[in-house]
N, C-alpha and C. Protein backbone atom coordinates (compact mmCIF):
# COMPACT_ATOMS: atom_id res chain seq x y z
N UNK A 1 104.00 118.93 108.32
CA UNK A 1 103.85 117.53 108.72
C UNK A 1 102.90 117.47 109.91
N UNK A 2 101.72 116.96 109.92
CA UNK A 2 100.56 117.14 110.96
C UNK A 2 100.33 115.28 111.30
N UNK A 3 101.85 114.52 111.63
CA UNK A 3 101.60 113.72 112.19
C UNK A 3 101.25 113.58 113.99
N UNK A 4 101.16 112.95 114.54
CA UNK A 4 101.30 112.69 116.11
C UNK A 4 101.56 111.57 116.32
N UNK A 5 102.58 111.27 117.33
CA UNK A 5 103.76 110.55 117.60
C UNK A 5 103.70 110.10 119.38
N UNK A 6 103.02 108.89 119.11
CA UNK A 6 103.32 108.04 120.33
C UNK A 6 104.41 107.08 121.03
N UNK A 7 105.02 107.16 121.97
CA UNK A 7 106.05 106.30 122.45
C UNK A 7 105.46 105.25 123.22
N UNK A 8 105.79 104.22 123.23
CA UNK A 8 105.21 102.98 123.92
C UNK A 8 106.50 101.83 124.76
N UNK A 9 106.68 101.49 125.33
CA UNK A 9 107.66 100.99 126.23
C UNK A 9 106.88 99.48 126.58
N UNK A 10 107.73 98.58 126.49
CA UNK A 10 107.35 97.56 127.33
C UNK A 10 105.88 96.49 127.28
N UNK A 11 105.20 96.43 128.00
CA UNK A 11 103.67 96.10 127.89
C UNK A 11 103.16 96.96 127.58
N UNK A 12 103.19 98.26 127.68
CA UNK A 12 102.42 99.27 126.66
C UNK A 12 102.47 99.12 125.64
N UNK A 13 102.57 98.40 124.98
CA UNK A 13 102.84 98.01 123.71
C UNK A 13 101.21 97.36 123.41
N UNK A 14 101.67 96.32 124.10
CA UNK A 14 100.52 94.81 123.59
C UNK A 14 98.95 95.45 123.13
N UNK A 15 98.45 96.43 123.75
CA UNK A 15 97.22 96.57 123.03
C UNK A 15 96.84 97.17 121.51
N UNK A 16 98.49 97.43 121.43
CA UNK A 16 98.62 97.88 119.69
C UNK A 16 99.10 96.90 118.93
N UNK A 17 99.65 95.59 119.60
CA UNK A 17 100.11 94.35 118.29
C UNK A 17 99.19 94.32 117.32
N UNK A 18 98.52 93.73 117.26
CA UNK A 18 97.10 93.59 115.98
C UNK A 18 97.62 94.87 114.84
N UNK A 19 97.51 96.11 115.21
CA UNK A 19 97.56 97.34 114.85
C UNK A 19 98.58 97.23 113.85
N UNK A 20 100.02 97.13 114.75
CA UNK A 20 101.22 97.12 114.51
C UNK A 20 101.38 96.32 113.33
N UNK A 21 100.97 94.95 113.87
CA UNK A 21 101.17 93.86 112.71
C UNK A 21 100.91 94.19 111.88
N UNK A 22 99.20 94.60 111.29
CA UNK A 22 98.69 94.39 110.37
C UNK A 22 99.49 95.87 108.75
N UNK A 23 99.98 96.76 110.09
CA UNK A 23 100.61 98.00 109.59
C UNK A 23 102.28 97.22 108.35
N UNK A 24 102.62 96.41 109.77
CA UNK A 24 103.81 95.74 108.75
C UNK A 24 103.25 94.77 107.97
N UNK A 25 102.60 94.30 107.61
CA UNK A 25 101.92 93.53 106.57
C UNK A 25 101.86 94.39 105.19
N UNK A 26 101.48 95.87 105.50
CA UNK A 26 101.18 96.23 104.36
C UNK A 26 102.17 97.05 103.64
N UNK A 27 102.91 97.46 104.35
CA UNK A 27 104.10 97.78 103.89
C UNK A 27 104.97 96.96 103.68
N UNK A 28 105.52 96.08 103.95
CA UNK A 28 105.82 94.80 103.81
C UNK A 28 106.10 93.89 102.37
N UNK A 29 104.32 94.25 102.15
CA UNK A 29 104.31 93.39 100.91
C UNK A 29 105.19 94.38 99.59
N UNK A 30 105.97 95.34 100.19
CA UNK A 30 106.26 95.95 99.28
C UNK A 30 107.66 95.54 98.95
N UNK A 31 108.04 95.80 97.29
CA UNK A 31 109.65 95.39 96.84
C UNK A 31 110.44 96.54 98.35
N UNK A 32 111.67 95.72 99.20
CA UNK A 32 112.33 95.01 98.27
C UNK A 32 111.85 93.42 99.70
N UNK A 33 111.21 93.73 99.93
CA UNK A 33 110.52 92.45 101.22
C UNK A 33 109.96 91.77 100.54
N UNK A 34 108.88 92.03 99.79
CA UNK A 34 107.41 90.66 99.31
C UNK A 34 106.97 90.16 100.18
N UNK A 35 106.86 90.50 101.47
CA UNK A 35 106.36 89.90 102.19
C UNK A 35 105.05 89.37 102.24
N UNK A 36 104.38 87.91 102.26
CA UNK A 36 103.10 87.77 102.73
C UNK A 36 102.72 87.29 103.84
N UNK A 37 102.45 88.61 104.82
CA UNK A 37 102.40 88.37 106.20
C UNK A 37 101.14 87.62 106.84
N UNK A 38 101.11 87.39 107.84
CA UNK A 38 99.62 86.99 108.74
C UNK A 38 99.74 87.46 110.20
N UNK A 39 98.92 87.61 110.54
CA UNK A 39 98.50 88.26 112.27
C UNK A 39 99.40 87.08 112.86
N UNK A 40 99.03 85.69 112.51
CA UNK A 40 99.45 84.62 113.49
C UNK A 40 100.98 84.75 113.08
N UNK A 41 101.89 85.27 112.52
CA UNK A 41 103.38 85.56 112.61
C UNK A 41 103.13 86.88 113.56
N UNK A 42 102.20 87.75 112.76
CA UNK A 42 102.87 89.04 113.77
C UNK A 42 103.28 89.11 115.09
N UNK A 43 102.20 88.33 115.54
CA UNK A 43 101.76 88.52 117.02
C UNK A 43 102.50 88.13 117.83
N UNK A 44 103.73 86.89 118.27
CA UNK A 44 104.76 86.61 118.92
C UNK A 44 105.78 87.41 118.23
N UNK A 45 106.24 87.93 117.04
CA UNK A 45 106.94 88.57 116.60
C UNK A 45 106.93 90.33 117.70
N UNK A 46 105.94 90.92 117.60
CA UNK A 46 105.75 91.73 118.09
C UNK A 46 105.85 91.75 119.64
N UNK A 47 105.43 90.72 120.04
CA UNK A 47 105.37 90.24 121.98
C UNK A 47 107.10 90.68 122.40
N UNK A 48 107.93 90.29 121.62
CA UNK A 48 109.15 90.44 122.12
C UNK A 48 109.21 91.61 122.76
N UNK A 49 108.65 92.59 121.73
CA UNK A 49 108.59 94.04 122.27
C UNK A 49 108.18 94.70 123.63
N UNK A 50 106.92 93.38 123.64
CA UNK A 50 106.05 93.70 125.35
C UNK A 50 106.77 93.24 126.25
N UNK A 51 107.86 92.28 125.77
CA UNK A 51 108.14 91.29 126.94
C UNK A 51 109.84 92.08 127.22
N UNK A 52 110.10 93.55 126.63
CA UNK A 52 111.83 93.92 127.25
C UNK A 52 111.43 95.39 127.13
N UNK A 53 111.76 95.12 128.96
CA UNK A 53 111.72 96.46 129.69
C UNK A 53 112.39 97.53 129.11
N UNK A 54 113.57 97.42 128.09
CA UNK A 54 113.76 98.95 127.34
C UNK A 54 113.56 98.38 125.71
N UNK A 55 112.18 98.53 125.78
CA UNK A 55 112.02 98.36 124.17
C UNK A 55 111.63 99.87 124.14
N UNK A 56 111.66 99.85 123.12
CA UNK A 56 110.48 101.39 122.35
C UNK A 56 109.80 101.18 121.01
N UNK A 57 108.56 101.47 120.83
CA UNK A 57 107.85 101.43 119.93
C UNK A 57 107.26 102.98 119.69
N UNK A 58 107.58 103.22 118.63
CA UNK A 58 106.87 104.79 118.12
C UNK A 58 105.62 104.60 116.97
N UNK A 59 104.96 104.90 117.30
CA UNK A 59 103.63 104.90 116.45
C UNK A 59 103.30 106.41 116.02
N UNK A 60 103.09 106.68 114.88
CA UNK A 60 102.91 107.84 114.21
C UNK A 60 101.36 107.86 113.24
N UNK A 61 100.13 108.91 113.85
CA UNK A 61 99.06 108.43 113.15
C UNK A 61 98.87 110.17 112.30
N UNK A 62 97.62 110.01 111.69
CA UNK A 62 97.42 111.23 111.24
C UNK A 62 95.83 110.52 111.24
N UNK A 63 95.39 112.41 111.45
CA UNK A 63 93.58 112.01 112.00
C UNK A 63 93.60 110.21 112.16
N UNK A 64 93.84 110.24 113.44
CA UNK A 64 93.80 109.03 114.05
C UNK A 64 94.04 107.70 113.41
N UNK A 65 94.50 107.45 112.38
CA UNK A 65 94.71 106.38 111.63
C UNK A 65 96.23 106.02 111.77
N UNK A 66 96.73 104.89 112.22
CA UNK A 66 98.18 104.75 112.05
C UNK A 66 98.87 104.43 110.62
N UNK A 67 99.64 105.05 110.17
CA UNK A 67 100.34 104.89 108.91
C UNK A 67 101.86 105.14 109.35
N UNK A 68 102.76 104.92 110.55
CA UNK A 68 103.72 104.53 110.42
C UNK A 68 103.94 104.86 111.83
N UNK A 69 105.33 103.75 111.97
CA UNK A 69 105.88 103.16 113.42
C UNK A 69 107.32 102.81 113.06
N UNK A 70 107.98 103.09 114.12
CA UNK A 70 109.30 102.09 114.25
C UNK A 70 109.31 101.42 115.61
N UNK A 71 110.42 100.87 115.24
CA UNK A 71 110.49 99.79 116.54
C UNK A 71 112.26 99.48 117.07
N UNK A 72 112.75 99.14 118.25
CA UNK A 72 113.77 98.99 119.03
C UNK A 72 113.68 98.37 120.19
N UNK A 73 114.94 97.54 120.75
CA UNK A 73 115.14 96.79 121.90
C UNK A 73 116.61 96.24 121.55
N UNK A 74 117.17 96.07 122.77
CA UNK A 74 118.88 95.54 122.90
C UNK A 74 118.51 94.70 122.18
N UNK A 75 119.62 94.44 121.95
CA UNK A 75 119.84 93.12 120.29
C UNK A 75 119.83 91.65 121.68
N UNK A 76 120.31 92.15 123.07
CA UNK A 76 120.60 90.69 124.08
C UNK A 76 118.72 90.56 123.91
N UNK A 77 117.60 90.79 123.84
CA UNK A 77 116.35 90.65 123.63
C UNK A 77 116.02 90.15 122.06
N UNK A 78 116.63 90.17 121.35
CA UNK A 78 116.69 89.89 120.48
C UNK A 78 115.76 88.34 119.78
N UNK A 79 115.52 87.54 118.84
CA UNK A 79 115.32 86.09 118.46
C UNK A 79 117.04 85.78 118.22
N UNK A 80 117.06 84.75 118.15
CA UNK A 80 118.54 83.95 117.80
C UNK A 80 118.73 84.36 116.28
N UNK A 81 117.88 84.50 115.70
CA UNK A 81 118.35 84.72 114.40
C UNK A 81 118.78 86.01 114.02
N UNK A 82 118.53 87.07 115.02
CA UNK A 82 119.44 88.21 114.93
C UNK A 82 120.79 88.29 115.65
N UNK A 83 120.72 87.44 116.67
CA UNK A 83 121.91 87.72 117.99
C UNK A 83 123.14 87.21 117.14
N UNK A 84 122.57 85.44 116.41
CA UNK A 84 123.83 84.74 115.89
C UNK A 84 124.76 85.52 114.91
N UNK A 85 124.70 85.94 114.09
CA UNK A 85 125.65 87.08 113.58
C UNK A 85 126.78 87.44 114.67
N UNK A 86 126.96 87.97 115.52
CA UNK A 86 127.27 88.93 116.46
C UNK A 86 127.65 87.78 117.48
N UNK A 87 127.13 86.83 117.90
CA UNK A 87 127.80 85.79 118.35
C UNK A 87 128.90 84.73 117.80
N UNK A 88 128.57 84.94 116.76
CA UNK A 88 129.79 83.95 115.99
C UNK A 88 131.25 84.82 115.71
N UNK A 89 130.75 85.91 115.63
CA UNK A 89 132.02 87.07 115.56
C UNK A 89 132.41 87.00 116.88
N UNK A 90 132.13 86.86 117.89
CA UNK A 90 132.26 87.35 119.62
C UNK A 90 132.43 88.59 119.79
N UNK A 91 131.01 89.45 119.13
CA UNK A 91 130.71 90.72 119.37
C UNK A 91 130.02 90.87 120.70
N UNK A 92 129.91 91.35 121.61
CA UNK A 92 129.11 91.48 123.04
C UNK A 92 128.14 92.17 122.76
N UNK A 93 127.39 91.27 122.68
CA UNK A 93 125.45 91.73 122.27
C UNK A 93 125.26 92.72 123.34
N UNK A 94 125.75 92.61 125.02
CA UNK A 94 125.22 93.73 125.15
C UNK A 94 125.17 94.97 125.27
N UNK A 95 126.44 95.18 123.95
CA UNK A 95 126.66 96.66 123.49
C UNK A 95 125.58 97.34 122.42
N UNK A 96 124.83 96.43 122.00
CA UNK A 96 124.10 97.01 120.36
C UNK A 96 123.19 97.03 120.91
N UNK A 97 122.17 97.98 120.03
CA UNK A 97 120.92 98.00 120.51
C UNK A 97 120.35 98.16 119.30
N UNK A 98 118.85 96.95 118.89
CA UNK A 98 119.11 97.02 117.61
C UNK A 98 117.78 97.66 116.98
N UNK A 99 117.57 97.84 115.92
CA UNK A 99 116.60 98.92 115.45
C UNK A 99 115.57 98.25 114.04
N UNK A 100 114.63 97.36 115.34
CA UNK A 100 113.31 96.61 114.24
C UNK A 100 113.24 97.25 112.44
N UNK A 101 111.89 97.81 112.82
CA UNK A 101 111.38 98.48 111.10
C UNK A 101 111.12 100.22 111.58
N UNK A 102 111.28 100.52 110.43
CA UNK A 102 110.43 102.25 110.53
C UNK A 102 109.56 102.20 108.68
N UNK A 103 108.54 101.96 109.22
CA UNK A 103 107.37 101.66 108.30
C UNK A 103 106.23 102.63 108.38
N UNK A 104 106.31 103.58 107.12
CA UNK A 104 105.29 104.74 106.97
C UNK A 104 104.41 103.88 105.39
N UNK A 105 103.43 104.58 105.66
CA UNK A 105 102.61 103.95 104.42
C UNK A 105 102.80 105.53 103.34
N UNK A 106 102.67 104.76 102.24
CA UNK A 106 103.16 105.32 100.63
C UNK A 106 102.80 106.71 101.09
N UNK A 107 101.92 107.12 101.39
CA UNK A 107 101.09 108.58 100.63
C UNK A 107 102.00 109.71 102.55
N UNK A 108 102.39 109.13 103.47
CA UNK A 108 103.43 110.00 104.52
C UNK A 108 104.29 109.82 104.07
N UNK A 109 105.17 109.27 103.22
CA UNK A 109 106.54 109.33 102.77
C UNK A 109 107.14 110.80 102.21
N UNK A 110 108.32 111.06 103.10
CA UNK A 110 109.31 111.76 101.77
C UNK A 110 108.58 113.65 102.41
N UNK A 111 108.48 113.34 103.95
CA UNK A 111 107.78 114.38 105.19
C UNK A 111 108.58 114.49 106.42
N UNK A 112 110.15 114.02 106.20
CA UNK A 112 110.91 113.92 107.21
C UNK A 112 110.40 113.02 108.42
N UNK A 113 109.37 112.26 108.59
CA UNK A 113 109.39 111.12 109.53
C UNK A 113 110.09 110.22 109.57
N UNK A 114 110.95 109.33 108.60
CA UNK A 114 111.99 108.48 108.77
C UNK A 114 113.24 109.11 109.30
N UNK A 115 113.57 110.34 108.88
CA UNK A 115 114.64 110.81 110.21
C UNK A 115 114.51 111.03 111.24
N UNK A 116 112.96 111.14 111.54
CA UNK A 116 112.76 111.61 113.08
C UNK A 116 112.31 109.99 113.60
N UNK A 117 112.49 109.10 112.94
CA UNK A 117 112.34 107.83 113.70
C UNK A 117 113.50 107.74 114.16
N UNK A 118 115.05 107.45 113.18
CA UNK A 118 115.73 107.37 113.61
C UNK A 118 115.83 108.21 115.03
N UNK A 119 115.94 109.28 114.88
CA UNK A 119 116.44 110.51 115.69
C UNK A 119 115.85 109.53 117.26
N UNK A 120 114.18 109.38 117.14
CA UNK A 120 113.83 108.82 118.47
C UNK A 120 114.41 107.67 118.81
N UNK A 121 114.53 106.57 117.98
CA UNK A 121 115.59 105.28 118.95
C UNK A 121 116.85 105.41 118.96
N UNK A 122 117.72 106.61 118.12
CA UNK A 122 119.06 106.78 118.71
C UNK A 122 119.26 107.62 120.11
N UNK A 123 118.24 107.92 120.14
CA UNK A 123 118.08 109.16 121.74
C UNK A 123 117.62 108.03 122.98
N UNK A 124 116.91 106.94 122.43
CA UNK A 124 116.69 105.83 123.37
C UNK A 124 117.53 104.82 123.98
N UNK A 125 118.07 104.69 122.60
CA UNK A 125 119.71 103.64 122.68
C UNK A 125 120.60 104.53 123.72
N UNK A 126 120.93 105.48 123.29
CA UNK A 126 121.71 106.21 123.99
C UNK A 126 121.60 106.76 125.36
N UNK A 127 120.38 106.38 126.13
CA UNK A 127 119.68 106.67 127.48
C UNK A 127 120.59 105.86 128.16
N UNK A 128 120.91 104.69 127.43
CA UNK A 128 121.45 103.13 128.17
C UNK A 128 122.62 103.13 128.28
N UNK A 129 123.52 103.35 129.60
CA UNK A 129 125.43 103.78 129.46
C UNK A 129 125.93 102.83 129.02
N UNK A 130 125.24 101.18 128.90
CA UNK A 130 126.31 100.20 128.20
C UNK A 130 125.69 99.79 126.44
N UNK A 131 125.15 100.71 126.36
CA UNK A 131 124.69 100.70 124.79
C UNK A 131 125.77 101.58 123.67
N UNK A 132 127.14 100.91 123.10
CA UNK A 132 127.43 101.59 122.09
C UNK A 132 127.26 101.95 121.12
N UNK A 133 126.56 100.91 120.70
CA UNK A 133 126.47 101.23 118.77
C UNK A 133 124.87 100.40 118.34
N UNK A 134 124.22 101.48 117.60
CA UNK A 134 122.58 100.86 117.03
C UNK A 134 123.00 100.24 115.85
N UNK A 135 122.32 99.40 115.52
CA UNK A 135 122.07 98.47 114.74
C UNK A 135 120.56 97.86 113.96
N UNK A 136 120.83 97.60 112.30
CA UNK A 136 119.95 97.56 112.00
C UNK A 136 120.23 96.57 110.94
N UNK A 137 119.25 95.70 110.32
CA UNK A 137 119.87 95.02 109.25
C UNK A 137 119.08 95.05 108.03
N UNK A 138 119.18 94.76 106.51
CA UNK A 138 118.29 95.13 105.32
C UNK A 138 118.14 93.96 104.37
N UNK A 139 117.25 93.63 103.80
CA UNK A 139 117.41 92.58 102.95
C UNK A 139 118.17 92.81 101.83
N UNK A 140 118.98 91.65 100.86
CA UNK A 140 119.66 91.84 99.85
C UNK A 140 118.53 91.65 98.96
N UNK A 141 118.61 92.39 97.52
CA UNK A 141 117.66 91.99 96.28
C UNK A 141 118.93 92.24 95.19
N UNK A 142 118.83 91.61 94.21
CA UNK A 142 119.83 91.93 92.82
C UNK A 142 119.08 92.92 92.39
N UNK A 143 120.26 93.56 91.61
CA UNK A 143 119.46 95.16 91.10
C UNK A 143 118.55 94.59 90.00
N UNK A 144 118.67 93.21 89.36
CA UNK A 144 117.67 92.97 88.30
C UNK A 144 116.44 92.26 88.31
N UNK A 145 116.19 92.33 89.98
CA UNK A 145 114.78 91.89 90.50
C UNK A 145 113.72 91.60 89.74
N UNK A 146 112.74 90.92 89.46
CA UNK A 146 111.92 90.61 88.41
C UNK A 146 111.08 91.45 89.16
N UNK A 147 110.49 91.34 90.42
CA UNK A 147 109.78 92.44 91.16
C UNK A 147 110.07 93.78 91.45
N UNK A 148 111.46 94.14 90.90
CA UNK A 148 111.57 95.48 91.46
C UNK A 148 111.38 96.47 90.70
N UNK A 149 109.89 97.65 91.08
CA UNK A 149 109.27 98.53 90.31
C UNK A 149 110.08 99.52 89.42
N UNK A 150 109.82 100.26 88.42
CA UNK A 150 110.31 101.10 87.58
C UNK A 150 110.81 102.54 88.60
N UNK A 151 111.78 102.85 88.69
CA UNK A 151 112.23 103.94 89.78
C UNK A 151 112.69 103.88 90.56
N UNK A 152 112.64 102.37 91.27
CA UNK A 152 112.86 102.02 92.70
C UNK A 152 114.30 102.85 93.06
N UNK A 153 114.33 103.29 94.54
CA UNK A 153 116.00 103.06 95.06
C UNK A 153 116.04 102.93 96.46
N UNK A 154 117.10 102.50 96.61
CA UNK A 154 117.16 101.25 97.88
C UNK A 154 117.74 102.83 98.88
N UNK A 155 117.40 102.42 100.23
CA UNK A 155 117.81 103.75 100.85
C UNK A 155 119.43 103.90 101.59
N UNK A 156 119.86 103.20 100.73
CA UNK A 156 121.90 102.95 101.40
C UNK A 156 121.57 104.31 101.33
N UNK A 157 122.09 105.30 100.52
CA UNK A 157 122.42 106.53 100.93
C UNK A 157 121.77 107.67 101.72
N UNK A 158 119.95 107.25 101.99
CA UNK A 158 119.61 107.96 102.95
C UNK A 158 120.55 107.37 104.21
N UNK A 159 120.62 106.18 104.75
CA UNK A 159 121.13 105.29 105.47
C UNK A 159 122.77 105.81 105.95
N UNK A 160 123.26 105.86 105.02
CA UNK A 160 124.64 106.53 104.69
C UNK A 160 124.93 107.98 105.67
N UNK A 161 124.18 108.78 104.80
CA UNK A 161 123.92 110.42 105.75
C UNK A 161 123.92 110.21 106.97
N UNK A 162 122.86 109.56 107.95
CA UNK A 162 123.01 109.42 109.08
C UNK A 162 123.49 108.71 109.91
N UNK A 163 124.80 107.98 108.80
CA UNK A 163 125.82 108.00 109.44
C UNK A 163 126.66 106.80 109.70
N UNK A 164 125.07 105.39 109.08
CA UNK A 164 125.53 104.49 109.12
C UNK A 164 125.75 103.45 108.12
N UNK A 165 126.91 102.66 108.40
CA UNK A 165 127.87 101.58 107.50
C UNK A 165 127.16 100.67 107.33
N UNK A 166 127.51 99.71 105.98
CA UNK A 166 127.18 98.67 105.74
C UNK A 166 128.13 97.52 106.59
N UNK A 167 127.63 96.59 106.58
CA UNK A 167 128.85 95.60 107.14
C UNK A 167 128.58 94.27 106.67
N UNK A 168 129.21 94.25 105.81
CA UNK A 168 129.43 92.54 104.54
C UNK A 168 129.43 91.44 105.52
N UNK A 169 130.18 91.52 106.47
CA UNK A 169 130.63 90.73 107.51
C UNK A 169 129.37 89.80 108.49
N UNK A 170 128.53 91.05 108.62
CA UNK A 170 127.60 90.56 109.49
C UNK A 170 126.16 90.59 108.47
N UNK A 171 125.89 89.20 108.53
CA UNK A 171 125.06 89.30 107.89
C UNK A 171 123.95 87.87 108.72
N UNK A 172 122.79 88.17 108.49
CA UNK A 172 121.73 86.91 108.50
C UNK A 172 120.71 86.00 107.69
N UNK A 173 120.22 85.01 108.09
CA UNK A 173 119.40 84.54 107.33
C UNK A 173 117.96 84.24 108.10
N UNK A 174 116.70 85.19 107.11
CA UNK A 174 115.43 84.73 107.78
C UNK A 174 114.71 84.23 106.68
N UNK A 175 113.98 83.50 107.39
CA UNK A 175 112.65 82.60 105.98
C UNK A 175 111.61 83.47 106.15
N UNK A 176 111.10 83.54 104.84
CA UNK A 176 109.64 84.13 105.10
C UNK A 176 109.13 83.82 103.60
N UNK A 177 107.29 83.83 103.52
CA UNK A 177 106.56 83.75 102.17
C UNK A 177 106.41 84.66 101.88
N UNK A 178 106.85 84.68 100.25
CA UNK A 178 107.09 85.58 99.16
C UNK A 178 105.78 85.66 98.76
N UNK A 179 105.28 86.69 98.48
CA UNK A 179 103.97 87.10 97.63
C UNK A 179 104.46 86.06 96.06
N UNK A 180 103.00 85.21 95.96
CA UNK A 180 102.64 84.63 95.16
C UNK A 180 103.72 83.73 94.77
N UNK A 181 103.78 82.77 96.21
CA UNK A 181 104.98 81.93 96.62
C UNK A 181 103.86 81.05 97.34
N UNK A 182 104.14 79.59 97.98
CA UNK A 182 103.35 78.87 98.55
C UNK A 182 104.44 78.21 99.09
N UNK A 183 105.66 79.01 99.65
CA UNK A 183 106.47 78.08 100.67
C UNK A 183 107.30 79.24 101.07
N UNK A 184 108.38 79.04 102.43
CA UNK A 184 109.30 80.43 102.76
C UNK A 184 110.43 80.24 102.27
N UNK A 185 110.70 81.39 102.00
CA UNK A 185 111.87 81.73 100.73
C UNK A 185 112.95 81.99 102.19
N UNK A 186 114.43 81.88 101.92
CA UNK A 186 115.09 82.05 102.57
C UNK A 186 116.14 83.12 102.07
N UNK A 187 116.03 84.31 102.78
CA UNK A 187 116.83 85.90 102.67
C UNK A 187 117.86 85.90 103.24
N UNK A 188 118.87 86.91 102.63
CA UNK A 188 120.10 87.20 103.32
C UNK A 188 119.80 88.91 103.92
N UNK A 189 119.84 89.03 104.87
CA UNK A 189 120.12 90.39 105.44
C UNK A 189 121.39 90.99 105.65
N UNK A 190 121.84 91.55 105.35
CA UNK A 190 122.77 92.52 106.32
C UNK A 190 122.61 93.49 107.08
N UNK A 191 123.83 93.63 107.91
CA UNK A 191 124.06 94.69 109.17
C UNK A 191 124.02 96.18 108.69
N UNK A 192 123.60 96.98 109.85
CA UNK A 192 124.69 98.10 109.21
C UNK A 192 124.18 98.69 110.62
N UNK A 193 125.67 99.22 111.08
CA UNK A 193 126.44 100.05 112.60
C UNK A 193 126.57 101.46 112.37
N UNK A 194 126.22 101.66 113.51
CA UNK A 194 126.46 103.67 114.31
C UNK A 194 126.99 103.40 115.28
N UNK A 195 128.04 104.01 115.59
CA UNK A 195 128.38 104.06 117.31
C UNK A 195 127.39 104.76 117.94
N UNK A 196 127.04 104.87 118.97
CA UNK A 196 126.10 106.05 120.15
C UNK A 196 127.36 107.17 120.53
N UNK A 197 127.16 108.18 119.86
CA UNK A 197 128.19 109.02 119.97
C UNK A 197 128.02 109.48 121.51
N UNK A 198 126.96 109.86 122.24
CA UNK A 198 126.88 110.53 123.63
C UNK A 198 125.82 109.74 124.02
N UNK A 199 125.66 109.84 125.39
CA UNK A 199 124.36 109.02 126.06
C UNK A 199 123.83 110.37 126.93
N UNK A 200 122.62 110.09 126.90
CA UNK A 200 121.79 110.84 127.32
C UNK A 200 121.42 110.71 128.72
N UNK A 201 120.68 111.72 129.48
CA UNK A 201 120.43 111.74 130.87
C UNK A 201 119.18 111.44 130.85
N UNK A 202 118.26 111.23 129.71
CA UNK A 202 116.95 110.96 130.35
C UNK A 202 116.49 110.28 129.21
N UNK A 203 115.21 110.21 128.99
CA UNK A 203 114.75 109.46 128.42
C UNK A 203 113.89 110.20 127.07
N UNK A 204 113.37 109.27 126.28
CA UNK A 204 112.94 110.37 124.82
C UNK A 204 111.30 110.95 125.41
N UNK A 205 111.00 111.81 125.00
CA UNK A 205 110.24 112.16 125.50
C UNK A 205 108.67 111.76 124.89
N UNK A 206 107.58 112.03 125.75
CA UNK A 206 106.28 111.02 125.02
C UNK A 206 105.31 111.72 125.52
């Protein structure tokens, strides 16, 4: 695996939005999202990231080209449309810490970088002594998707292995335009929880 792996914190971020965005755009448009993204969503989407002092952004390029990143920040940094879940339960947002996208493009897949994403924002979450449990949420699709390719499989059980639950309970709703759609479709996401088994003394390294 001859990736290289950048950590970004905070306003270190902002001179890679464009980057970032355009990265989730293209992965994105893939089953089980459809997403049809634009810079002018990315770009406040992504700011959140610049704007909370323990975010983390990992960017992963090969010969200098970026083809995959994840992303993290306390869920209390959060948009409302992630927090409300967790507020209507009277979960204390500022125990979770929640865990954006980890988006590699097709041809790095299936090279152990999606575990070592995880691996980096659970080592980040866990820097933080009032951070218990990471959090992440997934879109629902019916298994008889009109879009969903010949082979497909959804990654519950990579998901599973490391450790973490689904949770029926917590679930959200975001709008977004569907490829070869001309209005925003409205998704159900769900949760799914890890406790932070230990917290760490320092920080992930970069």
């Amino acid at each position: 695996m001859s990736f290289t792996f950048q950590f970004l914190r905070g306003g270190k971020i902002t001179p890679f939005i464009d980057e970032l965005g355009a990265l989730r755009i293209a992965v994105f448009r893939e089953f089980p999202y459809l997403y049809e993204g634009t810079l002018a969503y990315e770009r406040p989407y992504l700011e959140r990231y610049a704007a909370s002092e323990r975010s983390l952004i990992v960017t992963m390029r090969k010969n200098g080209q970026l083809v995959g990143a994840t992303t993290c920040l306390p869920l209390v940094d959060e948009m409302d449309d992630f927090r409300r879940p967790f507020e209507e339960q009277g979960l204390p947002l500022e125990d979770y810490f929640y865990f954006g996208e980890s988006i590699i493009l097709p041809p790095c897949r299936g090279q152990g970088a999606g575990s070592r994403f995880f691996q980096f924002r659970e080592e980040h979450a866990a820097s933080f002594d009032n951070i218990s449990v990471t959090t992440f949420c997934a879109v629902e699709r019916p298994g008889d998707h009109p879009e969903k390719p010949p082979g497909y499989r959804p990654l519950h059980d990579f998901w599973n292995r490391l450790g973490y639950r689904k949770e029926p309970g917590l679930q959200c709703i975001l709008p977004w335009k569907e490829l070869h759609s001309d209005y925003e479709v409205q998704h159900t996401l769900t949760f799914w929880t890890k406790p932070v088994a230990t917290h760490s003394s320092g920080e992930v390294a970069s």
